[in-house]
PDB file of N, CA and C in Angstrom:
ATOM      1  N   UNK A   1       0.834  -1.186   0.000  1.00  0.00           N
ATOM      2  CA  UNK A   1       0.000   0.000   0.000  1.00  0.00           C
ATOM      3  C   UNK A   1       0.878   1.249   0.000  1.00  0.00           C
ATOM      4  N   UNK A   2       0.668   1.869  -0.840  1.00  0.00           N
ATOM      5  CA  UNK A   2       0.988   3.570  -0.685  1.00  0.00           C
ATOM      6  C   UNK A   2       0.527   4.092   0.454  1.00  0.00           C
ATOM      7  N   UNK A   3       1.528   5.374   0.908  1.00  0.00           N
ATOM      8  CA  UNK A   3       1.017   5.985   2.085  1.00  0.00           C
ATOM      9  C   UNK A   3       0.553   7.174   1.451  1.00  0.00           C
ATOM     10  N   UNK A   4      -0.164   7.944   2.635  1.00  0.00           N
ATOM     11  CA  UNK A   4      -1.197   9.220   2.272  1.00  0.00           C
ATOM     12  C   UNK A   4      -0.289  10.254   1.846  1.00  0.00           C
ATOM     13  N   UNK A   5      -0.617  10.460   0.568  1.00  0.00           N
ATOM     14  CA  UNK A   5       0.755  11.657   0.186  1.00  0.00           C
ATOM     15  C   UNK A   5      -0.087  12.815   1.417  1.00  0.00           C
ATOM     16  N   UNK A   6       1.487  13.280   2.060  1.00  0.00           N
ATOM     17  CA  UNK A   6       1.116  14.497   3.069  1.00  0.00           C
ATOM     18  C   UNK A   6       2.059  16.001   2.074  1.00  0.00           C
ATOM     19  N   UNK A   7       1.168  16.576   2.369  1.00  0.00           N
ATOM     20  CA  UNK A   7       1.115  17.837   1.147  1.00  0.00           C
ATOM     21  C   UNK A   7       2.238  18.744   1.982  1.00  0.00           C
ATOM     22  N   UNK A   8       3.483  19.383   0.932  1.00  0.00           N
ATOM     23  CA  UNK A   8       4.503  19.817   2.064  1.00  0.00           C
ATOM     24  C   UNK A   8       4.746  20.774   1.105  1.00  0.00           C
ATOM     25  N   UNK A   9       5.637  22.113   1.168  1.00  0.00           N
ATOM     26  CA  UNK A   9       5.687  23.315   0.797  1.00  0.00           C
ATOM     27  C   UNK A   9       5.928  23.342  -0.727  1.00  0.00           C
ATOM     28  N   UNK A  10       7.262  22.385  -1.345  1.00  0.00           N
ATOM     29  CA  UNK A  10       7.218  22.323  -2.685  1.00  0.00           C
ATOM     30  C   UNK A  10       6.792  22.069  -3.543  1.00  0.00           C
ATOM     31  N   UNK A  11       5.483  20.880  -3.224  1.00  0.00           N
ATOM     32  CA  UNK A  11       4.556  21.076  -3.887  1.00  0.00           C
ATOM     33  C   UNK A  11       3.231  21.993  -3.868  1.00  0.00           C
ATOM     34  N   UNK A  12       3.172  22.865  -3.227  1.00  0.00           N
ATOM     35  CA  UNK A  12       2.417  23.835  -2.693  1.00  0.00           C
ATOM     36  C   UNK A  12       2.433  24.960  -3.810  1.00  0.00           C
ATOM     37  N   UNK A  13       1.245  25.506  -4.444  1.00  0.00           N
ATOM     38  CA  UNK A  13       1.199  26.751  -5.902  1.00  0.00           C
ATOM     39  C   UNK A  13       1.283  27.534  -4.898  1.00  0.00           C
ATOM     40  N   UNK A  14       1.295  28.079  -3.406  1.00  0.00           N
ATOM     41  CA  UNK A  14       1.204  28.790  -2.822  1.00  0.00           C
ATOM     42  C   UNK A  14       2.821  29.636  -2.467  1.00  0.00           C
ATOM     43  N   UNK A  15       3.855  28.515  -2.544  1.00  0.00           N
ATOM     44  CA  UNK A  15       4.880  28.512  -1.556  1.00  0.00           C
ATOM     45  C   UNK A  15       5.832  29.380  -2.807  1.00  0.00           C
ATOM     46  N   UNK A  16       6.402  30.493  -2.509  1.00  0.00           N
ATOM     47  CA  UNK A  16       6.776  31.582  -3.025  1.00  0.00           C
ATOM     48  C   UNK A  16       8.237  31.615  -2.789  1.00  0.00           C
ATOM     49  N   UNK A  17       9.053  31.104  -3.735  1.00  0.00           N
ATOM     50  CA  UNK A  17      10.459  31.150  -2.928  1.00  0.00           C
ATOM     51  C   UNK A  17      11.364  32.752  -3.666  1.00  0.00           C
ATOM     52  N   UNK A  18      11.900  33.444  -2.627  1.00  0.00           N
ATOM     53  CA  UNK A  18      12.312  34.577  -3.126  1.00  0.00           C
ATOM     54  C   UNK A  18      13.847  34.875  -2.737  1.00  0.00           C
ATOM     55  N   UNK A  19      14.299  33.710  -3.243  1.00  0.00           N
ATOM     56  CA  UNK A  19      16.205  33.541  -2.865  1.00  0.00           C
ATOM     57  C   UNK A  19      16.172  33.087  -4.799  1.00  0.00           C
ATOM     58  N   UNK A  20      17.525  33.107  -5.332  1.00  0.00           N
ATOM     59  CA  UNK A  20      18.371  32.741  -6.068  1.00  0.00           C
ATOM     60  C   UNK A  20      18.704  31.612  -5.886  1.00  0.00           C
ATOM     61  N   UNK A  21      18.647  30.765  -6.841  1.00  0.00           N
ATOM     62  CA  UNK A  21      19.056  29.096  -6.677  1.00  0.00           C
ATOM     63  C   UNK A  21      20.546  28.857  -6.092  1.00  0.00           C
ATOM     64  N   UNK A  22      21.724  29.729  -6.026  1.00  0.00           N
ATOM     65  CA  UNK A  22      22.732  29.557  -5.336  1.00  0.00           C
ATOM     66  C   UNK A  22      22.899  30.591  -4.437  1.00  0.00           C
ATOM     67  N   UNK A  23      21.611  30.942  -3.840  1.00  0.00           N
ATOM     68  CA  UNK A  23      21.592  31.623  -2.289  1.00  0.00           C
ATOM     69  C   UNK A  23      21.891  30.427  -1.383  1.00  0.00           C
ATOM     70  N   UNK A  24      22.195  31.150  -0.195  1.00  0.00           N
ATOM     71  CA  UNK A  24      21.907  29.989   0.923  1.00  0.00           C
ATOM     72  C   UNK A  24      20.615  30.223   1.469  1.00  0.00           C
ATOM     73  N   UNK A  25      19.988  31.058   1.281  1.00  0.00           N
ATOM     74  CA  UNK A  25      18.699  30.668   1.363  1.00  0.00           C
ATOM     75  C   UNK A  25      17.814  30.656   0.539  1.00  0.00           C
ATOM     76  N   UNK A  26      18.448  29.612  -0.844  1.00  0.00           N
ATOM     77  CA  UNK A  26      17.705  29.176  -1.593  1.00  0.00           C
ATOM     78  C   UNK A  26      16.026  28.496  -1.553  1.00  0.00           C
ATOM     79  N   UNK A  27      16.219  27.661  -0.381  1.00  0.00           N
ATOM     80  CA  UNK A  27      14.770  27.019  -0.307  1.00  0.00           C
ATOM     81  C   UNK A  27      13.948  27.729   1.019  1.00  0.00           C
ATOM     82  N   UNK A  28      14.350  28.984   0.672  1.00  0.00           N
ATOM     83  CA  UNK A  28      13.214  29.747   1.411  1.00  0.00           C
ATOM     84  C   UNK A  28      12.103  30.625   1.242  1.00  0.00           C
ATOM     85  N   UNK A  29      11.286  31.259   1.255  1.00  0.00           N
ATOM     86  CA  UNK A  29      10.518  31.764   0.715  1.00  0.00           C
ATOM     87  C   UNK A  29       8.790  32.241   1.342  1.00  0.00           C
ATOM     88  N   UNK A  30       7.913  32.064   1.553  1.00  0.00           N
ATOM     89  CA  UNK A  30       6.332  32.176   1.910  1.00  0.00           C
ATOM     90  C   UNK A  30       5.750  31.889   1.390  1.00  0.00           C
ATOM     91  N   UNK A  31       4.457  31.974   2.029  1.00  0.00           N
ATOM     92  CA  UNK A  31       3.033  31.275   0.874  1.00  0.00           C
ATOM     93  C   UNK A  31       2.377  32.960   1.010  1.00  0.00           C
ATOM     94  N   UNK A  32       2.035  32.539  -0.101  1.00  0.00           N
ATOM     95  CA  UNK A  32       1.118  33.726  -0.733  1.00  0.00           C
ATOM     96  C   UNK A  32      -0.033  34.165   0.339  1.00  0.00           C
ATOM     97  N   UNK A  33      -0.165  33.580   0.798  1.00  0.00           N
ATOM     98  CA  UNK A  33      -1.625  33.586   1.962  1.00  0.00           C
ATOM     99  C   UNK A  33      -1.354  34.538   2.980  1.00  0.00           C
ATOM    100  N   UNK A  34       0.084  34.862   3.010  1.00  0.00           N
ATOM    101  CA  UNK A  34       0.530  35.177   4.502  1.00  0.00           C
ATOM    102  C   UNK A  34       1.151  36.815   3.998  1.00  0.00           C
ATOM    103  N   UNK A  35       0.363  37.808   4.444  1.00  0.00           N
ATOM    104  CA  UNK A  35       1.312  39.200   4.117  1.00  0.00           C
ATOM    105  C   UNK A  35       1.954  39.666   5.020  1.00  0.00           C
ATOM    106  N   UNK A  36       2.273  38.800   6.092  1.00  0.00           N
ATOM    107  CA  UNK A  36       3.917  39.592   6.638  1.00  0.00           C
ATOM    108  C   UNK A  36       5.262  40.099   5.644  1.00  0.00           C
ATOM    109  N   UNK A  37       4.991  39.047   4.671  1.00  0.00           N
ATOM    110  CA  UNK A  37       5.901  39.243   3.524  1.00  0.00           C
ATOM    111  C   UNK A  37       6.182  39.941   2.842  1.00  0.00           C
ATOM    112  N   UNK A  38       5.441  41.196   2.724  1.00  0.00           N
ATOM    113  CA  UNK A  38       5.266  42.349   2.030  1.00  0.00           C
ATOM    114  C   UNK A  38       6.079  42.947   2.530  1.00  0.00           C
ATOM    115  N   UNK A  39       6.642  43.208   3.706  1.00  0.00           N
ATOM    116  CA  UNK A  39       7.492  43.854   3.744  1.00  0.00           C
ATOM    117  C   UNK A  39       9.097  43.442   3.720  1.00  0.00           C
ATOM    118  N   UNK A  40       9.266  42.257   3.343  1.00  0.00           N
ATOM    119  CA  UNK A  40      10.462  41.729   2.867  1.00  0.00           C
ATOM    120  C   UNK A  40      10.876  42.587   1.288  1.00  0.00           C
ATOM    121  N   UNK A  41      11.065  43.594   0.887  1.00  0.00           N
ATOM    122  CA  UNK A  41      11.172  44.019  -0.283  1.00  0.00           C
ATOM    123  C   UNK A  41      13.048  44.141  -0.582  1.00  0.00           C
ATOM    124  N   UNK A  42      13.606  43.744  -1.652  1.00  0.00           N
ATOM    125  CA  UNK A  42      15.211  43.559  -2.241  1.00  0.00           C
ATOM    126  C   UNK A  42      15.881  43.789  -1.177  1.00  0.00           C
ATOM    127  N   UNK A  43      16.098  44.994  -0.676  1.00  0.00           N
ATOM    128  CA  UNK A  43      17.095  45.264   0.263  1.00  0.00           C
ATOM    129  C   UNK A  43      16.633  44.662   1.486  1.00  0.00           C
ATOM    130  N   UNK A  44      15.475  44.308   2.381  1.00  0.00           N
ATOM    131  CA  UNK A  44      15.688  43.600   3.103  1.00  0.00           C
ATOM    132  C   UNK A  44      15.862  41.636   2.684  1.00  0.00           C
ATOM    133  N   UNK A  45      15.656  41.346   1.575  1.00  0.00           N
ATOM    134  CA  UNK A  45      15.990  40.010   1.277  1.00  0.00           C
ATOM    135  C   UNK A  45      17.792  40.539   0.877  1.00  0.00           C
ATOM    136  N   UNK A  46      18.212  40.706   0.782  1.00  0.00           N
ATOM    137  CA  UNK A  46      19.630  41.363   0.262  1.00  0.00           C
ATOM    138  C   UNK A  46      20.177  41.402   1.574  1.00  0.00           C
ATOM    139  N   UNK A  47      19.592  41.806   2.930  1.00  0.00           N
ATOM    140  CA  UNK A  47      20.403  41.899   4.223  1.00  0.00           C
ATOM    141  C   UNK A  47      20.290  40.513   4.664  1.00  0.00           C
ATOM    142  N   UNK A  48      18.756  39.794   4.667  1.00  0.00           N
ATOM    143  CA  UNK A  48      18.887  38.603   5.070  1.00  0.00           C
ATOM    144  C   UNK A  48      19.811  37.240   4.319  1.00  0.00           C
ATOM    145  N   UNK A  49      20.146  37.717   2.874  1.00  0.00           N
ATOM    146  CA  UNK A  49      21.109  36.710   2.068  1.00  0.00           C
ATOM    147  C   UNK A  49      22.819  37.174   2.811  1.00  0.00           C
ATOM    148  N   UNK A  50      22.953  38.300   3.386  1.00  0.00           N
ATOM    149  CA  UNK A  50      24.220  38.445   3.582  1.00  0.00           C
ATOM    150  C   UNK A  50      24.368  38.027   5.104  1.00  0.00           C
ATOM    151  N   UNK A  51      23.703  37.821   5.679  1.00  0.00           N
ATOM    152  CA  UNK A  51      23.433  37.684   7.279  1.00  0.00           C
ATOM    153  C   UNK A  51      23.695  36.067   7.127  1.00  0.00           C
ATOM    154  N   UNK A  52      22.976  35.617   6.102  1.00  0.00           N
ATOM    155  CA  UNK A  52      23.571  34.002   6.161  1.00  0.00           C
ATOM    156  C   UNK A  52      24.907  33.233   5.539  1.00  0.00           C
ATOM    157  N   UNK A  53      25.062  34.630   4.587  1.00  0.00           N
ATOM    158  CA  UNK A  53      26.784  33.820   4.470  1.00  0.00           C
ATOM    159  C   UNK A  53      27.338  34.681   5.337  1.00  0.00           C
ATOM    160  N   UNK A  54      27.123  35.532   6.188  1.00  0.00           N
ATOM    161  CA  UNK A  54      27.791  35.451   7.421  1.00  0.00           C
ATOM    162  C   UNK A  54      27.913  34.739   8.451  1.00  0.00           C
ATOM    163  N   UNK A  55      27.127  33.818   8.635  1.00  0.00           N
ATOM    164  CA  UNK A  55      26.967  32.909   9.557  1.00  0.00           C
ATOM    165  C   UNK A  55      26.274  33.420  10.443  1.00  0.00           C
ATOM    166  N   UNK A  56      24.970  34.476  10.447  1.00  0.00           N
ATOM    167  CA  UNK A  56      24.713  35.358  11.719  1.00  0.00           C
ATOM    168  C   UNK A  56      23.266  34.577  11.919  1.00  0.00           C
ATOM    169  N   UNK A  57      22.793  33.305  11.964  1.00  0.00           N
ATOM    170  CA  UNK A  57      21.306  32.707  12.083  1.00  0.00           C
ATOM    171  C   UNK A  57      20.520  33.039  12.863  1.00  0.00           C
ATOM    172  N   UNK A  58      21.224  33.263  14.288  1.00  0.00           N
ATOM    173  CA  UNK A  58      20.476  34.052  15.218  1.00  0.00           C
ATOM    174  C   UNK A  58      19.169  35.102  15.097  1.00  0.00           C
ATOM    175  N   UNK A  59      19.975  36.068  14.351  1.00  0.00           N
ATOM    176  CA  UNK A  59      19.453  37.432  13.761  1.00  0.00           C
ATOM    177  C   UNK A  59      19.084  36.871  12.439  1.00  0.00           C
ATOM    178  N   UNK A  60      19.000  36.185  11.661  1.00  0.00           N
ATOM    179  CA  UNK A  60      18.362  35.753  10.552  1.00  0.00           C
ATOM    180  C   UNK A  60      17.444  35.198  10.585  1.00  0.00           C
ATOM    181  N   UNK A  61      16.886  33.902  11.870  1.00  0.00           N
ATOM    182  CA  UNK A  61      15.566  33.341  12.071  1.00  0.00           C
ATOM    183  C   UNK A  61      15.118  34.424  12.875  1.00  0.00           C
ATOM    184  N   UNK A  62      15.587  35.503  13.863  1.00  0.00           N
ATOM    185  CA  UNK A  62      14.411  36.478  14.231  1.00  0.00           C
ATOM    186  C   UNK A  62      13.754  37.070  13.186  1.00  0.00           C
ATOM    187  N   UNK A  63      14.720  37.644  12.137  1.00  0.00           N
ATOM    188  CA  UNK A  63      14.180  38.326  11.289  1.00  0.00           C
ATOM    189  C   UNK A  63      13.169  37.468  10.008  1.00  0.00           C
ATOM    190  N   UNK A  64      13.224  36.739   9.641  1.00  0.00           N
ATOM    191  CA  UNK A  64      12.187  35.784   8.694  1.00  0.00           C
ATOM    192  C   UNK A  64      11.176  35.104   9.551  1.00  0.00           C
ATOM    193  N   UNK A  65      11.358  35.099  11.132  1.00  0.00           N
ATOM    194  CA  UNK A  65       9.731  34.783  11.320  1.00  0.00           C
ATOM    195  C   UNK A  65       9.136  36.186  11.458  1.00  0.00           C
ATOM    196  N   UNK A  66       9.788  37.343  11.644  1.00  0.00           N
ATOM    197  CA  UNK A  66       8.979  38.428  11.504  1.00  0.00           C
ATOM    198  C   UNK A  66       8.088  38.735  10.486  1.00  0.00           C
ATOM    199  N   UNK A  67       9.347  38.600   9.325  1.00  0.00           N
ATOM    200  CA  UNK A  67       8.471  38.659   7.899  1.00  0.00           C
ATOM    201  C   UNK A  67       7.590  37.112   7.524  1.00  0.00           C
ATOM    202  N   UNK A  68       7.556  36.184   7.770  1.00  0.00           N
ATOM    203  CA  UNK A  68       7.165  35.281   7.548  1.00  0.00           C
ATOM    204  C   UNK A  68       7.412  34.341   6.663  1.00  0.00           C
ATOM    205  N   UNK A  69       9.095  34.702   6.571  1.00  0.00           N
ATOM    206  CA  UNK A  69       9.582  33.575   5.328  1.00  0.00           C
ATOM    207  C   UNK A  69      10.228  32.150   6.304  1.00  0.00           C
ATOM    208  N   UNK A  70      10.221  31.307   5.623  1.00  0.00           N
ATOM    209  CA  UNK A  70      10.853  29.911   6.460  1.00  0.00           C
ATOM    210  C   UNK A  70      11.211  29.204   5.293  1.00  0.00           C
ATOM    211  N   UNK A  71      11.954  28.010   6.009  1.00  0.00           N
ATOM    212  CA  UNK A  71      12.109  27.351   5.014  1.00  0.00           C
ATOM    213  C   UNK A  71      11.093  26.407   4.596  1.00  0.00           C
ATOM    214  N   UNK A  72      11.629  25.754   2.984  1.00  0.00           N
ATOM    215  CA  UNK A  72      10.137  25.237   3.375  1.00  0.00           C
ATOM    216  C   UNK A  72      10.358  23.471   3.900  1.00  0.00           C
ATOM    217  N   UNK A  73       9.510  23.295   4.360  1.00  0.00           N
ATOM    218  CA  UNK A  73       9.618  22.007   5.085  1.00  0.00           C
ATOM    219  C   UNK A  73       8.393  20.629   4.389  1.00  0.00           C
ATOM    220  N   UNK A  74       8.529  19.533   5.822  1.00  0.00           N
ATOM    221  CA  UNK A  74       7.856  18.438   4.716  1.00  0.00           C
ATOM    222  C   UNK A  74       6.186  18.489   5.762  1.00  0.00           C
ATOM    223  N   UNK A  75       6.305  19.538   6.305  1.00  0.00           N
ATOM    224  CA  UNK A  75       4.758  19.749   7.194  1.00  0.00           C
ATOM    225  C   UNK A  75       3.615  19.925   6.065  1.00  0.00           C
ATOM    226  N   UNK A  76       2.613  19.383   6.641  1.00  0.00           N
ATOM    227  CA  UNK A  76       1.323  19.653   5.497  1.00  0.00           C
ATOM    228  C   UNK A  76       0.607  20.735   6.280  1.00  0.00           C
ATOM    229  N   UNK A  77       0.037  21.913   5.657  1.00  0.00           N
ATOM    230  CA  UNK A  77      -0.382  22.790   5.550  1.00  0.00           C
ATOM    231  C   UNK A  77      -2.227  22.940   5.437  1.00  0.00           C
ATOM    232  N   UNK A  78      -3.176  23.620   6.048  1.00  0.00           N
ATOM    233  CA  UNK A  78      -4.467  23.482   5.664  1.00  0.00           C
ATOM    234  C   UNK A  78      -4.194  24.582   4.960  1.00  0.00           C
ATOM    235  N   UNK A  79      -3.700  25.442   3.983  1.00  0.00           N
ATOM    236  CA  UNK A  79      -3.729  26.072   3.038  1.00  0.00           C
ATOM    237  C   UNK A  79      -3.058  25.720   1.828  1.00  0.00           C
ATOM    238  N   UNK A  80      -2.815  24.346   2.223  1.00  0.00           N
ATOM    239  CA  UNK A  80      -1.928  23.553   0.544  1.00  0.00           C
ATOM    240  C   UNK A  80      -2.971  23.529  -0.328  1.00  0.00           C
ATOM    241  N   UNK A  81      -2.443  24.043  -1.774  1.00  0.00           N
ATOM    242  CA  UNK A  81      -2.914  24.454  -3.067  1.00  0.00           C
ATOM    243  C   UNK A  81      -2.178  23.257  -4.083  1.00  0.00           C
ATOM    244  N   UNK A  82      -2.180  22.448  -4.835  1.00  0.00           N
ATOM    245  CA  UNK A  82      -1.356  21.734  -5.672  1.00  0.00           C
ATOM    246  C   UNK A  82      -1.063  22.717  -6.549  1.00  0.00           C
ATOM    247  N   UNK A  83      -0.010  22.330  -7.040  1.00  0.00           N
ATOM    248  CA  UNK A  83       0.763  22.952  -7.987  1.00  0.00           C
ATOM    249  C   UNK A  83       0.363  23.087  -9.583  1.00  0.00           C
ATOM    250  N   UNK A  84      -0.922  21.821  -9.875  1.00  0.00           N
ATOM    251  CA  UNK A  84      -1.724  21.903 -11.091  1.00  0.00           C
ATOM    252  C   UNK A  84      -2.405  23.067 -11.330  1.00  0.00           C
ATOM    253  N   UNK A  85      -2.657  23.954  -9.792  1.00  0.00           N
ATOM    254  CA  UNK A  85      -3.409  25.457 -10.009  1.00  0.00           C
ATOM    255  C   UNK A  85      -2.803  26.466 -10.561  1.00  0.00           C
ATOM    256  N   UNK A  86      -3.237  27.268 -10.584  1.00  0.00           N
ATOM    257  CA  UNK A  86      -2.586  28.407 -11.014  1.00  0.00           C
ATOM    258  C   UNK A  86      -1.097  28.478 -10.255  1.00  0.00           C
ATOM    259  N   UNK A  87       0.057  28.982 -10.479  1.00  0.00           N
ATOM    260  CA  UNK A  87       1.247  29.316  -9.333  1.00  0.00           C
ATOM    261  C   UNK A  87       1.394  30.368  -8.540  1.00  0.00           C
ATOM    262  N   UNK A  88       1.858  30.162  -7.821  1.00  0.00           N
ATOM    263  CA  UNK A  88       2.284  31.478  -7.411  1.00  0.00           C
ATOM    264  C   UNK A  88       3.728  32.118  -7.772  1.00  0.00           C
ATOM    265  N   UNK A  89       3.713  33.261  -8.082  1.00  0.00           N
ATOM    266  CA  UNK A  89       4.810  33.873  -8.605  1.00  0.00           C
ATOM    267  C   UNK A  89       6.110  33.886  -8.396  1.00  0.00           C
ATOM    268  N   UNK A  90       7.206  33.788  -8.857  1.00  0.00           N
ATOM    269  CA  UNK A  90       8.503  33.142  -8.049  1.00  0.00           C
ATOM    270  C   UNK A  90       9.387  34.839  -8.396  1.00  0.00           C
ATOM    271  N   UNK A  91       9.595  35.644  -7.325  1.00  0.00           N
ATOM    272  CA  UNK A  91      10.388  36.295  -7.060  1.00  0.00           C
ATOM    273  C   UNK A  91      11.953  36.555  -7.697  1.00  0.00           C
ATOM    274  N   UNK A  92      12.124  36.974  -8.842  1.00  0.00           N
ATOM    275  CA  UNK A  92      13.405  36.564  -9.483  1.00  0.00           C
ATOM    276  C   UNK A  92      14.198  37.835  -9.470  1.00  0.00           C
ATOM    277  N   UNK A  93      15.438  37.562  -9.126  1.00  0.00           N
ATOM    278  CA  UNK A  93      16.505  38.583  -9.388  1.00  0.00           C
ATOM    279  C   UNK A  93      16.970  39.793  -7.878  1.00  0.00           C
ATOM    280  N   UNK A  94      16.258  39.288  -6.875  1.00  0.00           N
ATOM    281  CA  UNK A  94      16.659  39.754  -5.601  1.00  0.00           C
ATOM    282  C   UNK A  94      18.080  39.179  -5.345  1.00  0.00           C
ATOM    283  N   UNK A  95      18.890  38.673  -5.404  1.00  0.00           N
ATOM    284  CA  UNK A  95      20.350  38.337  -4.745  1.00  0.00           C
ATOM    285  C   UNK A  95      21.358  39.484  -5.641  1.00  0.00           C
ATOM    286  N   UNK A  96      21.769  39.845  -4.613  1.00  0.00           N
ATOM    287  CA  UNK A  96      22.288  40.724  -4.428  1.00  0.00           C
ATOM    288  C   UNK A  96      23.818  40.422  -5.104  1.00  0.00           C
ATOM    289  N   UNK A  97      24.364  39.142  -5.757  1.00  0.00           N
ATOM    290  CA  UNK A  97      25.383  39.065  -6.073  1.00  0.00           C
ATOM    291  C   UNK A  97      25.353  39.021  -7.162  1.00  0.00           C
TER     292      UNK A  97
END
């Protein structure tokens, strides 16, 4: 028997990743649902990409649960959307390098 597919962020049309594929915080990002995120705009994703190749995590997980970015994980969500829906928009060209 197959087990119950449990619905987790990457497959999620919701889950919004707004790093550069060779950020270190590539697999991070929000779901669309959530507007703390709005105020994550370039220069603060630009402080939080340099805070992590600094090694400063401390001050990097205060600051992304503020805004509401995380990583994304294998938790199922009651706002999971499949990915056959419409998408949600993928944030391109914020890294700062």
């Amino acid at each position: 028997m197959h087990e119950p597919f449990e619905p987790k962020c990457t497959f999620c049309a919701k889950f919004v990743r707004c790093f550069d594929d060779d950020s270190p915080l590539a697999e991070w990002g929000y779901c669309a649902d959530d507007r703390r995120h709005a105020a994550a705009g370039r220069r603060t994703l630009a402080e939080l990409e340099k805070e992590a190749r600094a090694g400063d995590y401390g001050r990097l997980l205060e600051r992304t649960s503020a805004l509401g970015l995380y990583q994304e994980t294998d938790d199922g969500c009651g706002r999971f959307l499949p990915r056959s829906a419409p998408p949600a928009t993928r944030r391109s060209g914020v890294s700062p390098s």
